[in-house]
Protein backbone atom coordinates (compact mmCIF):
# COMPACT_ATOMS: atom_id res chain seq x y z
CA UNK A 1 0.00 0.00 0.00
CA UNK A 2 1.31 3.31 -0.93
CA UNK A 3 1.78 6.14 1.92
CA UNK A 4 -0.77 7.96 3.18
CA UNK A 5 -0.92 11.94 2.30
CA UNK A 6 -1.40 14.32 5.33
CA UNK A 7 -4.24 14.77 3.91
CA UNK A 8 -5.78 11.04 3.84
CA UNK A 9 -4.33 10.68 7.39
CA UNK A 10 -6.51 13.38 8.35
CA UNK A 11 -9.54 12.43 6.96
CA UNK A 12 -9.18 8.79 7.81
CA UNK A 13 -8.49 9.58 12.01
CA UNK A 14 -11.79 12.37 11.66
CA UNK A 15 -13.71 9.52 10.34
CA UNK A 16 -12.76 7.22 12.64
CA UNK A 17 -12.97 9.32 15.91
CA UNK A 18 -16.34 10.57 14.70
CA UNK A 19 -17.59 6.63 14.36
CA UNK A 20 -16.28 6.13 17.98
CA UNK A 21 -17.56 9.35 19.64
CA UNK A 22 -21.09 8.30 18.16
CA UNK A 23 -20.76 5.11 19.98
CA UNK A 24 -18.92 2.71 17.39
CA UNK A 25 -17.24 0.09 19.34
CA UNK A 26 -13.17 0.36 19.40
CA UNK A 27 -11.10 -2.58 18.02
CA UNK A 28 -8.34 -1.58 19.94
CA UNK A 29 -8.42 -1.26 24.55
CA UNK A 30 -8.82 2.04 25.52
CA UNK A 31 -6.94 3.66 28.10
CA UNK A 32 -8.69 5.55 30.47
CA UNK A 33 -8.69 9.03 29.98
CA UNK A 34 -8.00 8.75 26.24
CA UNK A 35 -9.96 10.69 23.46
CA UNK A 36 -11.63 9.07 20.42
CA UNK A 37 -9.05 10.74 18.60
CA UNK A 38 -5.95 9.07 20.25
CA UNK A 39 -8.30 5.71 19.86
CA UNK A 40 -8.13 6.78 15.99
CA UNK A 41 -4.73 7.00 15.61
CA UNK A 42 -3.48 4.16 17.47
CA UNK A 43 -5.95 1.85 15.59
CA UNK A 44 -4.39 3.35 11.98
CA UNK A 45 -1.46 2.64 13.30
CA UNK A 46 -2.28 -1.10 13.95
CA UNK A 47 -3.59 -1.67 10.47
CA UNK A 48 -6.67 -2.36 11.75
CA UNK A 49 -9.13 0.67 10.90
CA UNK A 50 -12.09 -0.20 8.81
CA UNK A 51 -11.47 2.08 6.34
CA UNK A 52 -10.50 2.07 2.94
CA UNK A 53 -9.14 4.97 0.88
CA UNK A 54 -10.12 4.55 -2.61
CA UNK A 55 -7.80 7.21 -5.34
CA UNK A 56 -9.50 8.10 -8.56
């Protein structure tokens, strides 16, 4: 898989924090304390956030 932009990266962790702030269940433990951002991020960086980016 190629590199994800800043861009992409952006998008795909607002996505994904939005999903878990509306009550999507995290595949990843969460620490206490920690936003649904940092939740975001640390499941992108475990490969395993349900999202795809498609490039036209």
């Amino acid at each position: 898989m190629p590199a994800l932009s800043k861009f992409e990266l952006a998008r795909i962790i607002g996505a994904r924090a939005l999903q878990l702030s509306y009550g999507a269940p995290p595949l990843i433990e969460v620490k206490p304390g920690e936003s649904s951002i940092d939740v975001a991020k640390r499941e992108l960086e475990a490969g395993i956030i349900p999202l795809v980016v498609l490039r036209a």
